[in-house]
Protein backbone atom coordinates (compact mmCIF):
# COMPACT_ATOMS: atom_id res chain seq x y z
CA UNK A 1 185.36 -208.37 -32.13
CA UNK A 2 184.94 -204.67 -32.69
CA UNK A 3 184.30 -203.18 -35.50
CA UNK A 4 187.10 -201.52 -37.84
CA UNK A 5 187.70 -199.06 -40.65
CA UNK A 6 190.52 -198.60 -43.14
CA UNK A 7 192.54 -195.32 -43.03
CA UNK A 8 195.43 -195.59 -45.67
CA UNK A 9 197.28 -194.01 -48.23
CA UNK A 10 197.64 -190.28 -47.14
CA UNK A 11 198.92 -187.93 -49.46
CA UNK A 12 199.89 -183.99 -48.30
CA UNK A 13 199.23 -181.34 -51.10
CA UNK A 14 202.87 -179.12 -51.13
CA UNK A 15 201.29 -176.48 -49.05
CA UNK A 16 200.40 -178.42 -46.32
CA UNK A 17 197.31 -177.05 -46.06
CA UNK A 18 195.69 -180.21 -47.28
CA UNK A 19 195.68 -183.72 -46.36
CA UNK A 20 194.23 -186.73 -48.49
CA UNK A 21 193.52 -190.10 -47.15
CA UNK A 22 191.24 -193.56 -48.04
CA UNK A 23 188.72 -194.77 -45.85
CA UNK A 24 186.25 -196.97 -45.58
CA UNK A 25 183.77 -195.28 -42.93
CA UNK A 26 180.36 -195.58 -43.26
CA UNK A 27 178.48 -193.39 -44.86
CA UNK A 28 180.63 -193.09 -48.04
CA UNK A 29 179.57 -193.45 -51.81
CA UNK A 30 181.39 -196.85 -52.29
CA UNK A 31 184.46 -199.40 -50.91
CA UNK A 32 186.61 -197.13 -50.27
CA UNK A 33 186.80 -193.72 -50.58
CA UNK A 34 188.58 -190.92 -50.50
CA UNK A 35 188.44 -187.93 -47.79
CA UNK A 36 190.54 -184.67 -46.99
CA UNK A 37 191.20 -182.72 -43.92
CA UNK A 38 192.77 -179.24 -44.02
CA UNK A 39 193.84 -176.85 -41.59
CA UNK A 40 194.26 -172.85 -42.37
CA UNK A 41 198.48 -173.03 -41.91
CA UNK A 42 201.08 -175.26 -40.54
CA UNK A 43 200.65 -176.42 -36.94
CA UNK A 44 197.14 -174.91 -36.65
CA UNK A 45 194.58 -177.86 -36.04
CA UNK A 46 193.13 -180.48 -38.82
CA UNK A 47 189.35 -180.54 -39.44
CA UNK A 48 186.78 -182.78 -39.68
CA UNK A 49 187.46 -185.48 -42.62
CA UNK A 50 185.49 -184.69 -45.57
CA UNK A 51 184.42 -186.80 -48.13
CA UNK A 52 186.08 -185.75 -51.70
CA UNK A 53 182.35 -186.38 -53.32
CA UNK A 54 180.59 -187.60 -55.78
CA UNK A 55 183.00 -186.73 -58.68
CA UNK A 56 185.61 -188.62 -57.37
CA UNK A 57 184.56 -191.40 -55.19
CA UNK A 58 182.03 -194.16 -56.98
CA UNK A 59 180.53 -197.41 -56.00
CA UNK A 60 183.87 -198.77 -56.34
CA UNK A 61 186.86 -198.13 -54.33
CA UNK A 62 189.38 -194.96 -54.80
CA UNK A 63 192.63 -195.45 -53.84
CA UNK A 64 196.31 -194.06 -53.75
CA UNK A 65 195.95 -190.37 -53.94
CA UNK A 66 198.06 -187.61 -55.04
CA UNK A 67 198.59 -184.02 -55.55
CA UNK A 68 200.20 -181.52 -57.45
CA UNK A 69 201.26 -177.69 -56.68
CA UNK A 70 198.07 -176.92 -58.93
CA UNK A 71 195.62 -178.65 -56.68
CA UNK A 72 195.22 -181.40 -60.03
CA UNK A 73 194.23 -184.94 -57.62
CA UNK A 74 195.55 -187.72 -58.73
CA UNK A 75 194.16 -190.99 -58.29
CA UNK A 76 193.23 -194.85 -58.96
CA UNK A 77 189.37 -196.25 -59.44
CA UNK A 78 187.95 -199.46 -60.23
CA UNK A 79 184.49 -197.59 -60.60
CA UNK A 80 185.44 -194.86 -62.69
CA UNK A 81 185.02 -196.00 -66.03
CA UNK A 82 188.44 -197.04 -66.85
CA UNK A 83 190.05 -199.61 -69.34
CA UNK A 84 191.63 -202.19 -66.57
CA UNK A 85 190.60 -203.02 -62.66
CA UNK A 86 192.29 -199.94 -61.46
CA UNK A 87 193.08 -196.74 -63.81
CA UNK A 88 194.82 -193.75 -62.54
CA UNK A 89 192.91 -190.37 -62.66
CA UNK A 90 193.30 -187.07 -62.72
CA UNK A 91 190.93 -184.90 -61.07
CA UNK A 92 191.23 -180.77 -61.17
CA UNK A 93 189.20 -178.78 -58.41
CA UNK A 94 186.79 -176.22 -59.88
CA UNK A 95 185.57 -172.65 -58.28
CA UNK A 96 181.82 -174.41 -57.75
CA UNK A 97 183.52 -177.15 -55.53
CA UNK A 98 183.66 -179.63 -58.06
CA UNK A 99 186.38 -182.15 -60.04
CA UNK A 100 186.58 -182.59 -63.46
CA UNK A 101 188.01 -186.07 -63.76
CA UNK A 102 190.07 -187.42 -66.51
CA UNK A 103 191.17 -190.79 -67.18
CA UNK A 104 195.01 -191.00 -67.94
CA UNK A 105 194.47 -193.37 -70.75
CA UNK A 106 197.69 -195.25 -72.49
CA UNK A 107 199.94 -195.43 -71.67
CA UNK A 108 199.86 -195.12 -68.13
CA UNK A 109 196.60 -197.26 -68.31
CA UNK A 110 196.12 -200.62 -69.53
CA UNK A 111 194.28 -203.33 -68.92
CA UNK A 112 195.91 -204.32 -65.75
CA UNK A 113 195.88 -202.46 -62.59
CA UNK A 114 197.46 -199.04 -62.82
CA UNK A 115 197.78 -197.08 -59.59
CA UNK A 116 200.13 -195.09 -57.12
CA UNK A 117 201.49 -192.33 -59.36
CA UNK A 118 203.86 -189.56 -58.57
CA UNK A 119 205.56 -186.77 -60.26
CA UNK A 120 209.10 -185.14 -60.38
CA UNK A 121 208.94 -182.03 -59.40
CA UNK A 122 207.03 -179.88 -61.82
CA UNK A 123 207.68 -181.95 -64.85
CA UNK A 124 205.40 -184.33 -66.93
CA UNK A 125 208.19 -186.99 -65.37
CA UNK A 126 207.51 -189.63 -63.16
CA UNK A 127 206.62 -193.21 -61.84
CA UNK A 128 203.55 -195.82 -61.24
CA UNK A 129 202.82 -198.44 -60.51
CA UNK A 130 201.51 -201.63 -63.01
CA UNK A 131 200.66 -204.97 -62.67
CA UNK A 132 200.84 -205.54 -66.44
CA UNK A 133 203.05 -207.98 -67.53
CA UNK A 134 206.29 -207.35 -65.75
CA UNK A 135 209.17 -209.26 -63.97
CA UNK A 136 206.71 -209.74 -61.28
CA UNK A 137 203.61 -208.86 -59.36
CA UNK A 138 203.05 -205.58 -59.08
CA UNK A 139 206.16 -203.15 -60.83
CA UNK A 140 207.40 -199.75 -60.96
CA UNK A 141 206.90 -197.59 -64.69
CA UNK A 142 209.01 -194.47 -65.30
CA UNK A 143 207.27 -192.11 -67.65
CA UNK A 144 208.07 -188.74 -69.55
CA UNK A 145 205.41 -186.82 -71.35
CA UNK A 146 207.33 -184.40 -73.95
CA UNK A 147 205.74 -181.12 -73.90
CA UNK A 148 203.22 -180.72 -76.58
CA UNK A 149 204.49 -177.29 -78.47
CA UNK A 150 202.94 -176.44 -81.72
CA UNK A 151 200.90 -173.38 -83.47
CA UNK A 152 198.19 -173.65 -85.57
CA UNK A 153 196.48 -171.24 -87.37
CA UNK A 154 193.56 -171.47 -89.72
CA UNK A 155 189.61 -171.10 -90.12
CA UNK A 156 186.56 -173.91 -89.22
CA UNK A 157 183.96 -173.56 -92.24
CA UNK A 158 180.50 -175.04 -92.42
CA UNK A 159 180.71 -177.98 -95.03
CA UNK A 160 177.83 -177.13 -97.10
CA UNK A 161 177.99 -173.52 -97.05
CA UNK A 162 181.47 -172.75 -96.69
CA UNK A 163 180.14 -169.93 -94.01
CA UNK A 164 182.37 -169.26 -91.08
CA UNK A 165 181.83 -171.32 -87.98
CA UNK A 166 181.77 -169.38 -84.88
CA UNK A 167 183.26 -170.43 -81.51
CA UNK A 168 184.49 -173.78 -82.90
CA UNK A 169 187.03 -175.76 -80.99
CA UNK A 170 189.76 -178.42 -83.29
CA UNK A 171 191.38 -180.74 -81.34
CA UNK A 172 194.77 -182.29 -82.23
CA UNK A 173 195.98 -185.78 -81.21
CA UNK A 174 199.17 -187.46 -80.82
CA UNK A 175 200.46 -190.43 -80.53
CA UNK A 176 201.12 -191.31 -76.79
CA UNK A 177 204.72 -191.62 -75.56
CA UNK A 178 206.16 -194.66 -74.53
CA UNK A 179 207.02 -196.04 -70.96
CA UNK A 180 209.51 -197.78 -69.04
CA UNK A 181 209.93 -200.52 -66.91
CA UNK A 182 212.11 -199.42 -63.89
């Protein structure tokens, strides 16, 4: 029987400069992985697959990719640290070449298998999949993130001295929006 490898799930950034894809060719950091070909502009040729690297792909498998106009790469790991068997990711390219990757946390994560997510257009809209507890195996999640719009203004002091603190950063945190079972 001759030997086989697993080519799935491609995803096209809206350019179409890019193409995504899973694989599980040797040589790659886990299960399965994911790679990208690109090409210079439409209907010149594809290159080479690439692996997406370290950043992105773990011992695990990564799976169901997809991308934004920004570049942002969105994804699902089991080896990412994550809170269920699959979490959905969210990985934006830097000038060096690398991802920072972010874990979508609730509630588009839970402690089921979250994966497959897509946007509407340019919004903070969209769908995913879930198999949390649903009408059955694996179902469909709408979601809607409302813009986060606020001003703040004030000054980070030392709590001892009351001096000035220089280059601080204050982070604010909400309480997450709910979701919908489609």
């Amino acid at each position: 029987m001759p030997d086989s490898i697993v080519a799935a799930h491609p995803a096209i950034a809206p350019d179409g400069l890019t193409l995504y894809f899973v694989s599980d060719v040797k040589g790659g950091f886990g299960g399965k992985d994911i790679y990208f070909v690109t090409r210079d502009k439409p209907g010149s040729p594809w290159s080479k697959p690439k692996n997406a690297g370290p950043d992105i792909n773990t011992s695990g498998d990564e799976v169901f990719p997809y991308v934004r106009n920004d570049g942002t790469l969105y994804f699902s790991s089991d080896g990412h640290i994550g809170m269920g068997g699959l979490d959905i990711f969210k990985a934006k390219p830097q000038p060096d070449g690398t991802w920072v990757v972010q874990n979508l946390k609730p509630p588009i994560n839970s402690s089921s298998d979250d994966f497959g997510i897509v946007f509407q257009n340019e919004t903070e809209a969209g769908i995913f999949s879930s198999t949390r507890k649903g009408k059955g195996n694996d179902d469909l999640y709408s979601f809607e993130m409302p813009p986060l719009k606020f001003n703040v203004i004030g000054l980070v002091k030392d709590e001892k001295t009351s001096a000035a603190v220089q280059g601080s950063t204050v982070k604010l945190i909400a309480a997450t929006p709910p979701i919908s079972r489609l």
